[in-house]
PDB file of N, CA and C in Angstrom:
ATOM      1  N   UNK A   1     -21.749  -1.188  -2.149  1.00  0.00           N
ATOM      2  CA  UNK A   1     -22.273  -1.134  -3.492  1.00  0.00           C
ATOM      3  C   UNK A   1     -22.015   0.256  -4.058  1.00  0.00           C
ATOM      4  N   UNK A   2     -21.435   0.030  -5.155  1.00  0.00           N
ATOM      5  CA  UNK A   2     -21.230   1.607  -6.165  1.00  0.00           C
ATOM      6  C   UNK A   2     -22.507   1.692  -7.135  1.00  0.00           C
ATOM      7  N   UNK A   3     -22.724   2.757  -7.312  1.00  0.00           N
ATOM      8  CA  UNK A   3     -23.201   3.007  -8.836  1.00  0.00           C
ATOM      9  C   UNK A   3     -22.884   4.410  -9.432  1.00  0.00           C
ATOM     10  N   UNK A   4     -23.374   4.378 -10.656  1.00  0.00           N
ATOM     11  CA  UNK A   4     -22.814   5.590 -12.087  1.00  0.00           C
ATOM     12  C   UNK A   4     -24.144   5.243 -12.382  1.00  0.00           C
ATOM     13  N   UNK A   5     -24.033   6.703 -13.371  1.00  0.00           N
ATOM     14  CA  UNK A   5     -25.083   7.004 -14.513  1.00  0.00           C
ATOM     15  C   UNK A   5     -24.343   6.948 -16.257  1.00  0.00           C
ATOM     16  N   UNK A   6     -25.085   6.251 -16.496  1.00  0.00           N
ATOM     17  CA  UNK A   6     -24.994   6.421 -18.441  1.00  0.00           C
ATOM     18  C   UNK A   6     -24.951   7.916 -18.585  1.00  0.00           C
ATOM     19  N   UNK A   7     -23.537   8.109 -19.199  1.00  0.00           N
ATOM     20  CA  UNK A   7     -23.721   9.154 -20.329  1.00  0.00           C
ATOM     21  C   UNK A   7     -25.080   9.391 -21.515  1.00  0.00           C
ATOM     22  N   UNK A   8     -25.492  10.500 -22.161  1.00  0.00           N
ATOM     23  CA  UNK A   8     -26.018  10.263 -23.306  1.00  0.00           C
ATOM     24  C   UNK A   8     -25.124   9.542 -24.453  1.00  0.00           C
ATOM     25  N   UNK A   9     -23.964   9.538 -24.241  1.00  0.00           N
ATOM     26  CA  UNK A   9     -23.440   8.792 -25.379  1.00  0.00           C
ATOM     27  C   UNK A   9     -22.804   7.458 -25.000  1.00  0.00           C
ATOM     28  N   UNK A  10     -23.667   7.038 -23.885  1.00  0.00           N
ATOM     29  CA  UNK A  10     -23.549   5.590 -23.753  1.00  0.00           C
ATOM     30  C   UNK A  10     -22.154   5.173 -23.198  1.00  0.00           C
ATOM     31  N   UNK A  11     -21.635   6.666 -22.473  1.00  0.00           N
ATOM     32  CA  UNK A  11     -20.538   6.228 -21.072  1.00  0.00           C
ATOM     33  C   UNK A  11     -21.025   5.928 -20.203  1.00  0.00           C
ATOM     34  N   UNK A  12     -20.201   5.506 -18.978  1.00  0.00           N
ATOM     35  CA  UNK A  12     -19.993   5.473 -17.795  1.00  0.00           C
ATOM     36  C   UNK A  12     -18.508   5.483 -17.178  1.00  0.00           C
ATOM     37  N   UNK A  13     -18.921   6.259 -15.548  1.00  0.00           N
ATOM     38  CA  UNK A  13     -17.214   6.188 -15.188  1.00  0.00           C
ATOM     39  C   UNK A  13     -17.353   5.467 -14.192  1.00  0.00           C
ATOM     40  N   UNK A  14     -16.905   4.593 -14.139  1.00  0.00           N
ATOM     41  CA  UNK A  14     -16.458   3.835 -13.109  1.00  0.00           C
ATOM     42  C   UNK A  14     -15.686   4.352 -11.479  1.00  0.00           C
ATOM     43  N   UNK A  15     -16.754   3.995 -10.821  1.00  0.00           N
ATOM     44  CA  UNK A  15     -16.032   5.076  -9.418  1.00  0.00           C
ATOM     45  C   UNK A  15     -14.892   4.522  -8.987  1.00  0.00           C
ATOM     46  N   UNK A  16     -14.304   5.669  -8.175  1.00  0.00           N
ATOM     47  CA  UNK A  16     -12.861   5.027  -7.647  1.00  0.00           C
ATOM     48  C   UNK A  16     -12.345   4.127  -6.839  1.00  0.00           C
ATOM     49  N   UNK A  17     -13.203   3.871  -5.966  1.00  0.00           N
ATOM     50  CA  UNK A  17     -13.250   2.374  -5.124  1.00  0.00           C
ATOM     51  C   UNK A  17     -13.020   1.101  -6.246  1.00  0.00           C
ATOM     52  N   UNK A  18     -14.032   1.197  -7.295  1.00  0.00           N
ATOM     53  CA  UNK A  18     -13.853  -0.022  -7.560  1.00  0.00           C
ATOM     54  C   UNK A  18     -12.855   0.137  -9.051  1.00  0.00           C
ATOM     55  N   UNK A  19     -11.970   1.272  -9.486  1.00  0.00           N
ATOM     56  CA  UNK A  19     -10.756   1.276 -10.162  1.00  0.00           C
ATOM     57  C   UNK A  19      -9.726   0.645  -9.072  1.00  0.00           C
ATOM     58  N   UNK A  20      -9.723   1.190  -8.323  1.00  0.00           N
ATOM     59  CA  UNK A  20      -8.409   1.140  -7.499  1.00  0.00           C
ATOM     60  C   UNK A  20      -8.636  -0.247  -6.890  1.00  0.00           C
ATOM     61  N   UNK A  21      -9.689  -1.139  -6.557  1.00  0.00           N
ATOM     62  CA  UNK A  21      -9.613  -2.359  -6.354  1.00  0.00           C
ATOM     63  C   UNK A  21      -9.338  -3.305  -7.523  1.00  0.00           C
ATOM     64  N   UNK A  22      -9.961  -2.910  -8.750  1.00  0.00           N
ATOM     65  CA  UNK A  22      -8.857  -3.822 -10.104  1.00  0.00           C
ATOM     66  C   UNK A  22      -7.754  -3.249 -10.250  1.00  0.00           C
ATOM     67  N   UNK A  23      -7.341  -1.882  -9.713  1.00  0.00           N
ATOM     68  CA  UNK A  23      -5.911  -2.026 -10.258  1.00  0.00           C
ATOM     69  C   UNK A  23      -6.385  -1.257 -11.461  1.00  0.00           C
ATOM     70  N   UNK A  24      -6.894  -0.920 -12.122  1.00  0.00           N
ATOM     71  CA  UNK A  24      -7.653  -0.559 -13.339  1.00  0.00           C
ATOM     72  C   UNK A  24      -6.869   1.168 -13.706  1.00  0.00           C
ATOM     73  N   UNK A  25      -6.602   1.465 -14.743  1.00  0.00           N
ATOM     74  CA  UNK A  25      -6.062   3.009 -15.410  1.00  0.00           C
ATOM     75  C   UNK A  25      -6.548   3.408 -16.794  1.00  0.00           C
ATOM     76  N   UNK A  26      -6.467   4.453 -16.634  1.00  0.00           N
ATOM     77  CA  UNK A  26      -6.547   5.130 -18.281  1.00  0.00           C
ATOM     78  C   UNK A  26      -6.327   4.207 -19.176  1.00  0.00           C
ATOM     79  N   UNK A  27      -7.019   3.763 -19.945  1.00  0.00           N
ATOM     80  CA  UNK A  27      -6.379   3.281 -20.872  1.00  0.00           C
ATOM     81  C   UNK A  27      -6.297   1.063 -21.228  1.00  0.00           C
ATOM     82  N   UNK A  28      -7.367   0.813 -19.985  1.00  0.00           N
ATOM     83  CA  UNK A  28      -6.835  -0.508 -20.004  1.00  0.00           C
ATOM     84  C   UNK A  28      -8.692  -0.956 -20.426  1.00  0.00           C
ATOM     85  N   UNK A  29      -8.525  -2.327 -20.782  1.00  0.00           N
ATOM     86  CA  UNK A  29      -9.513  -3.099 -21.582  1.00  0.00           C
ATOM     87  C   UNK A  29     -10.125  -3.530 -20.663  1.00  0.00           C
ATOM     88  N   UNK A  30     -11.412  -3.917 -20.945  1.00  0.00           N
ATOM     89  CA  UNK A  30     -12.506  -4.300 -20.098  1.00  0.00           C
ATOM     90  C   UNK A  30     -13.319  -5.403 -20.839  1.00  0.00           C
ATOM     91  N   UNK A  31     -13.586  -6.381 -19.974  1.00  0.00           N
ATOM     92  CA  UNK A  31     -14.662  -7.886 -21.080  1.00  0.00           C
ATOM     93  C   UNK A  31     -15.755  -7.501 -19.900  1.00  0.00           C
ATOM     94  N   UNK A  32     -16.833  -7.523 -20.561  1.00  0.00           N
ATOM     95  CA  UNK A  32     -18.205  -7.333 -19.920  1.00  0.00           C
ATOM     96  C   UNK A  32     -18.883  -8.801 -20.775  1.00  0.00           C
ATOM     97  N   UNK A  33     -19.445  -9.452 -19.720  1.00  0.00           N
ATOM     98  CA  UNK A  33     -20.331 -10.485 -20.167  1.00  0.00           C
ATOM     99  C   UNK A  33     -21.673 -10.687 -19.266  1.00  0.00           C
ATOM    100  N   UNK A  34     -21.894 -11.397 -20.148  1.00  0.00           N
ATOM    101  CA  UNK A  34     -23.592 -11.678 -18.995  1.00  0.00           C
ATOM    102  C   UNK A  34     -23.326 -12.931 -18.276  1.00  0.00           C
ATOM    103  N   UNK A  35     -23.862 -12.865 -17.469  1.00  0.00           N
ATOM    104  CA  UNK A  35     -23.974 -14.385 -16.495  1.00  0.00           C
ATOM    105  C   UNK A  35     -24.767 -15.225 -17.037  1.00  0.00           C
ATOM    106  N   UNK A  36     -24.823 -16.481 -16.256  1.00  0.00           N
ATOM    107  CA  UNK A  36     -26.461 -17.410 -16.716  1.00  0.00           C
ATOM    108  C   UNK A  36     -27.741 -16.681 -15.993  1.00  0.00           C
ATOM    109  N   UNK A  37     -27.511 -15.964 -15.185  1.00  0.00           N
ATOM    110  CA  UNK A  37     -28.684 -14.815 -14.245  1.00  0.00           C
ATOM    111  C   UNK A  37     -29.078 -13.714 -14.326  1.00  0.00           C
ATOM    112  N   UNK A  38     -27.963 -13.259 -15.553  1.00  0.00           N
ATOM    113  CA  UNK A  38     -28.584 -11.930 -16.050  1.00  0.00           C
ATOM    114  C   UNK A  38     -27.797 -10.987 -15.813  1.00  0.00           C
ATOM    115  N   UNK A  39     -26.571 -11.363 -14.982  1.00  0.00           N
ATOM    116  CA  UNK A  39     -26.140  -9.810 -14.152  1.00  0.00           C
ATOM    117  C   UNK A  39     -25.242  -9.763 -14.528  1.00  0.00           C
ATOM    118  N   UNK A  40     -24.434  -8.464 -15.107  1.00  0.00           N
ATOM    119  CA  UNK A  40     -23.159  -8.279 -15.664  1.00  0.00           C
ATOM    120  C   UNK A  40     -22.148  -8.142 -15.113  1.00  0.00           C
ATOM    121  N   UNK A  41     -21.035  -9.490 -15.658  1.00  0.00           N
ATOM    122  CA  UNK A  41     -19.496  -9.269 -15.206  1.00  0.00           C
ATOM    123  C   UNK A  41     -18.584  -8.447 -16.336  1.00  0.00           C
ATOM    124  N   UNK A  42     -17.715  -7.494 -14.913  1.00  0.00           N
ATOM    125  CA  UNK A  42     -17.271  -6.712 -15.499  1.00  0.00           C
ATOM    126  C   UNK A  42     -15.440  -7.126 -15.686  1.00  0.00           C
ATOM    127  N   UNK A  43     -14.559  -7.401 -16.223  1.00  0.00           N
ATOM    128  CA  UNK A  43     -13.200  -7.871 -15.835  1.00  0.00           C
ATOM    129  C   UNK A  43     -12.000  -7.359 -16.341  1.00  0.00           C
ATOM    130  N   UNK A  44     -11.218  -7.041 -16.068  1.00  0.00           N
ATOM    131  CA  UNK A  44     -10.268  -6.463 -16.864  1.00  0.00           C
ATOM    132  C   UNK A  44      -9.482  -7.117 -17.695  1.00  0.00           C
ATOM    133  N   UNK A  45      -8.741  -6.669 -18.709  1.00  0.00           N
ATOM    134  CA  UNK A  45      -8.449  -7.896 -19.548  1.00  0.00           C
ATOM    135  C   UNK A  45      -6.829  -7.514 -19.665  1.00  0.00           C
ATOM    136  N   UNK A  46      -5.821  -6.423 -19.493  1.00  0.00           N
ATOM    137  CA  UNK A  46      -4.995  -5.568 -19.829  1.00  0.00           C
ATOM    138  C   UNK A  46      -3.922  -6.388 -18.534  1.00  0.00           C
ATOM    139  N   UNK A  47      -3.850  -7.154 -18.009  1.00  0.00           N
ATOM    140  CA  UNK A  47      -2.946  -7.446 -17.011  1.00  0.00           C
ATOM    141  C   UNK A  47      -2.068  -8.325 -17.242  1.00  0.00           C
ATOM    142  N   UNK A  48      -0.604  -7.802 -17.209  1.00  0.00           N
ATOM    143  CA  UNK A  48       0.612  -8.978 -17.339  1.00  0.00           C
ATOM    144  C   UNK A  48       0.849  -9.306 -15.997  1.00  0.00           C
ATOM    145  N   UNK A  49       1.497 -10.331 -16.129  1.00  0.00           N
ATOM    146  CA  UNK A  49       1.978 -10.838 -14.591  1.00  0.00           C
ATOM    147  C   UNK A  49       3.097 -10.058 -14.155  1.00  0.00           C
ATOM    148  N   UNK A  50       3.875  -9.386 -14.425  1.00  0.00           N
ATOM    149  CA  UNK A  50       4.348  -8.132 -14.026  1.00  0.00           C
ATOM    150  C   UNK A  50       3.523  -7.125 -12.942  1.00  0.00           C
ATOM    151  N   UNK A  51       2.839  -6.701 -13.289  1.00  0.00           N
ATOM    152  CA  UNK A  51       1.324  -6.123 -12.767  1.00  0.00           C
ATOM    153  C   UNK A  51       0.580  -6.760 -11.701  1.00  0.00           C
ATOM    154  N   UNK A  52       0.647  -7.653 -11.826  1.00  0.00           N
ATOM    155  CA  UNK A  52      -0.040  -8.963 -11.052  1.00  0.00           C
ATOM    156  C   UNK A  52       0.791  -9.332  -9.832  1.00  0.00           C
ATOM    157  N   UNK A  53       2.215  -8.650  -9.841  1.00  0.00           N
ATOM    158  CA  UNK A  53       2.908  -9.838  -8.947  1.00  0.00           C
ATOM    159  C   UNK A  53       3.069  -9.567  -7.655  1.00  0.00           C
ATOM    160  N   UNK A  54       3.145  -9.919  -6.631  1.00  0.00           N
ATOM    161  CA  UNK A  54       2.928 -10.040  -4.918  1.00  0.00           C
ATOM    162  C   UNK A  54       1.169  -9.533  -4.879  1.00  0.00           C
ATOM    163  N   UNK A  55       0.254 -10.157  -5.871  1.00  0.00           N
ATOM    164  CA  UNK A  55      -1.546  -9.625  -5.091  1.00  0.00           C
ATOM    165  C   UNK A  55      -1.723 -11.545  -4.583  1.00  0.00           C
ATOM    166  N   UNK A  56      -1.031 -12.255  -5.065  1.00  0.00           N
ATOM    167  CA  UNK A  56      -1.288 -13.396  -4.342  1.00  0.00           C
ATOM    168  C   UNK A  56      -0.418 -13.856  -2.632  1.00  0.00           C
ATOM    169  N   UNK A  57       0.266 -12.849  -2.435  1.00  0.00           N
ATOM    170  CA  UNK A  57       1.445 -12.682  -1.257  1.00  0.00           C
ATOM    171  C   UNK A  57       0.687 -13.260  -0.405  1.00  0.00           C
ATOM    172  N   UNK A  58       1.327 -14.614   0.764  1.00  0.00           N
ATOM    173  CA  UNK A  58       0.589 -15.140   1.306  1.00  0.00           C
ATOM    174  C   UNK A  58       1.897 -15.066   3.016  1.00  0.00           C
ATOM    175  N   UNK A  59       1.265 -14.655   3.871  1.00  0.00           N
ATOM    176  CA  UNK A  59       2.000 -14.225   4.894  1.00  0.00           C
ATOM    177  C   UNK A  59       3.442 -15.476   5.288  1.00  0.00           C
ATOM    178  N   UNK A  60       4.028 -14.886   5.359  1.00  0.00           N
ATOM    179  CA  UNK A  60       5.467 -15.919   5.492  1.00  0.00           C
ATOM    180  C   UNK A  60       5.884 -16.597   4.599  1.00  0.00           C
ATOM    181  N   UNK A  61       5.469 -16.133   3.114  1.00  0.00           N
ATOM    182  CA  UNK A  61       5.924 -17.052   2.255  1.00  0.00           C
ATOM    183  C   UNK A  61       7.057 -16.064   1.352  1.00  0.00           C
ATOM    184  N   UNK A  62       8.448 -15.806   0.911  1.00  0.00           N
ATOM    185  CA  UNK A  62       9.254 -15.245   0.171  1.00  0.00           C
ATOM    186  C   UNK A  62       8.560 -15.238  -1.101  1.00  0.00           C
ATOM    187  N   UNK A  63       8.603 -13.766  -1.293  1.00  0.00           N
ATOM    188  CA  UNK A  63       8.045 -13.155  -2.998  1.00  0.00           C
ATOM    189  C   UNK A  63       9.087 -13.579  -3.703  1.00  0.00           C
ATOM    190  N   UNK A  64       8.170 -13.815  -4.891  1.00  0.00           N
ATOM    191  CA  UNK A  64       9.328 -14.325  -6.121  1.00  0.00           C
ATOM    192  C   UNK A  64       8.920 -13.521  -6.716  1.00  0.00           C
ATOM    193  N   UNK A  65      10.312 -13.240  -7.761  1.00  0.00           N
ATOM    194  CA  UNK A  65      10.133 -11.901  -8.998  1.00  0.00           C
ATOM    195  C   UNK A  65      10.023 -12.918 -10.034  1.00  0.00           C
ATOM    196  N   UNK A  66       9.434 -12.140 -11.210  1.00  0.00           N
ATOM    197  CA  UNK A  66       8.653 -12.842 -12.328  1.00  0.00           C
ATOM    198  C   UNK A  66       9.632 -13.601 -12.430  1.00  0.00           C
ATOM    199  N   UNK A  67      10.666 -13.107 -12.590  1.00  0.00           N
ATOM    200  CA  UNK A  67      12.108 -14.807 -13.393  1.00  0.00           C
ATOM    201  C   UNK A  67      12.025 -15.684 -12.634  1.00  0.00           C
ATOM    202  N   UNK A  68      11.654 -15.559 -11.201  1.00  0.00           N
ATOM    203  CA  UNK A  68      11.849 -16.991 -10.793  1.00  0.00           C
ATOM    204  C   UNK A  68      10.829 -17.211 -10.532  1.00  0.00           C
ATOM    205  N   UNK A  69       9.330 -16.774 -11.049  1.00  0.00           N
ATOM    206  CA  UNK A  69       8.275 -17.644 -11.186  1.00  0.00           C
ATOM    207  C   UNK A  69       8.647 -18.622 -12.352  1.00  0.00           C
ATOM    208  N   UNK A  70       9.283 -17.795 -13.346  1.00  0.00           N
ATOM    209  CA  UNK A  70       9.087 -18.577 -14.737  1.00  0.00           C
ATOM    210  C   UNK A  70      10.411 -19.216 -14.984  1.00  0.00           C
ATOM    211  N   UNK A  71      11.369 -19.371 -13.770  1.00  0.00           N
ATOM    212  CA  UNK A  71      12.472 -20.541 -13.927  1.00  0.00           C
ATOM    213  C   UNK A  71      11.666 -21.521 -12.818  1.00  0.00           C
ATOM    214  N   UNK A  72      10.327 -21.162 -11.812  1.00  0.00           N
ATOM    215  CA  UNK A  72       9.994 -22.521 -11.194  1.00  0.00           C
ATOM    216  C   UNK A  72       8.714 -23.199 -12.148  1.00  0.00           C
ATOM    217  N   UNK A  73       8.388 -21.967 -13.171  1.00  0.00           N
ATOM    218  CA  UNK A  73       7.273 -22.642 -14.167  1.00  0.00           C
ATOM    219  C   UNK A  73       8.218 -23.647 -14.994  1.00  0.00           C
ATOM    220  N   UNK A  74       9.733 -23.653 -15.597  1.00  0.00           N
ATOM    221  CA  UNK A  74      10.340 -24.258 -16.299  1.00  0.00           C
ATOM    222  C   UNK A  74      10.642 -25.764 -15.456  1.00  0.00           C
ATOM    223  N   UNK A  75      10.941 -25.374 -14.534  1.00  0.00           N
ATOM    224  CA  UNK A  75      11.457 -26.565 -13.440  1.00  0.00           C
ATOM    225  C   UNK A  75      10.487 -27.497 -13.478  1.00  0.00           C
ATOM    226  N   UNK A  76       8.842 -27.136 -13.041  1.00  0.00           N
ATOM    227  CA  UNK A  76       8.357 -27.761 -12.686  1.00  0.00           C
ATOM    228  C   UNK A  76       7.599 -28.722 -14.070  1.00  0.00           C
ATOM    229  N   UNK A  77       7.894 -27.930 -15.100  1.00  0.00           N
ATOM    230  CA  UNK A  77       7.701 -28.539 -16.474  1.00  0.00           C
ATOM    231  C   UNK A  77       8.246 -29.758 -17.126  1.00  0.00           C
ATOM    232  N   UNK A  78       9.393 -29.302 -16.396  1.00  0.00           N
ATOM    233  CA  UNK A  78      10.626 -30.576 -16.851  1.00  0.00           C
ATOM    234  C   UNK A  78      10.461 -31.685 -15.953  1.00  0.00           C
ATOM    235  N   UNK A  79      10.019 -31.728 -14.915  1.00  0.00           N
ATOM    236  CA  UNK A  79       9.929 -32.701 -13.570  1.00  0.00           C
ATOM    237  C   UNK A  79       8.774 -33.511 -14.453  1.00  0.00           C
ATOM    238  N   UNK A  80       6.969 -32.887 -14.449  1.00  0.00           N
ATOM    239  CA  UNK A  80       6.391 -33.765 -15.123  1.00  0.00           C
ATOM    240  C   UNK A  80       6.808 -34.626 -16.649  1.00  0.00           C
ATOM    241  N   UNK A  81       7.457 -33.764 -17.034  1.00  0.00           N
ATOM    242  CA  UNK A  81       7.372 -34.233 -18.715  1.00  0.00           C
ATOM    243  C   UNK A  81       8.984 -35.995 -18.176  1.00  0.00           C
ATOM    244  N   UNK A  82       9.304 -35.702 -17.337  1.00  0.00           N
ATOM    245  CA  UNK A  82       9.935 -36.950 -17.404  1.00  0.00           C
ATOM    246  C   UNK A  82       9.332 -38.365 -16.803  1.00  0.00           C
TER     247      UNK A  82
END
């Protein structure tokens, strides 16, 4: 568990454990919402799949670079639609 203190002007910094586990930098967007329980989710909103790509890497499986995610997103588009 992390915690921060409120600025008087209604900052906070986010410690480095949990930047470096989103992936998170200078400069990137954040959606804060409430739960149905009260407790606040925090999420980042700033991520292309560029950014994103090998955090789903699953042992023995060949990484695909974005084009050939999005020539097997095309493929597999065309398969249903017939």
């Amino acid at each position: 568990m992390s915690t921060t203190t409120l600025s008087r002007t209604g900052q906070i910094t986010i410690p480095r454990t949990i930047r470096e586990r989103l992936f998170l930098q200078a400069g990137d967007q954040l959606e804060l919402t409430f739960t149905e329980t009260g407790d606040l989710l925090l999420r980042p909103v700033t991520r292309t799949v560029d950014e994103l790509c090998g955090r789903l890497h699953r042992p023995g499986q060949t990484p695909l670079s974005p084009e050939d995610m999005d020539q097997a997103i095309r493929d597999r588009s065309r398969d249903k639609g017939a």
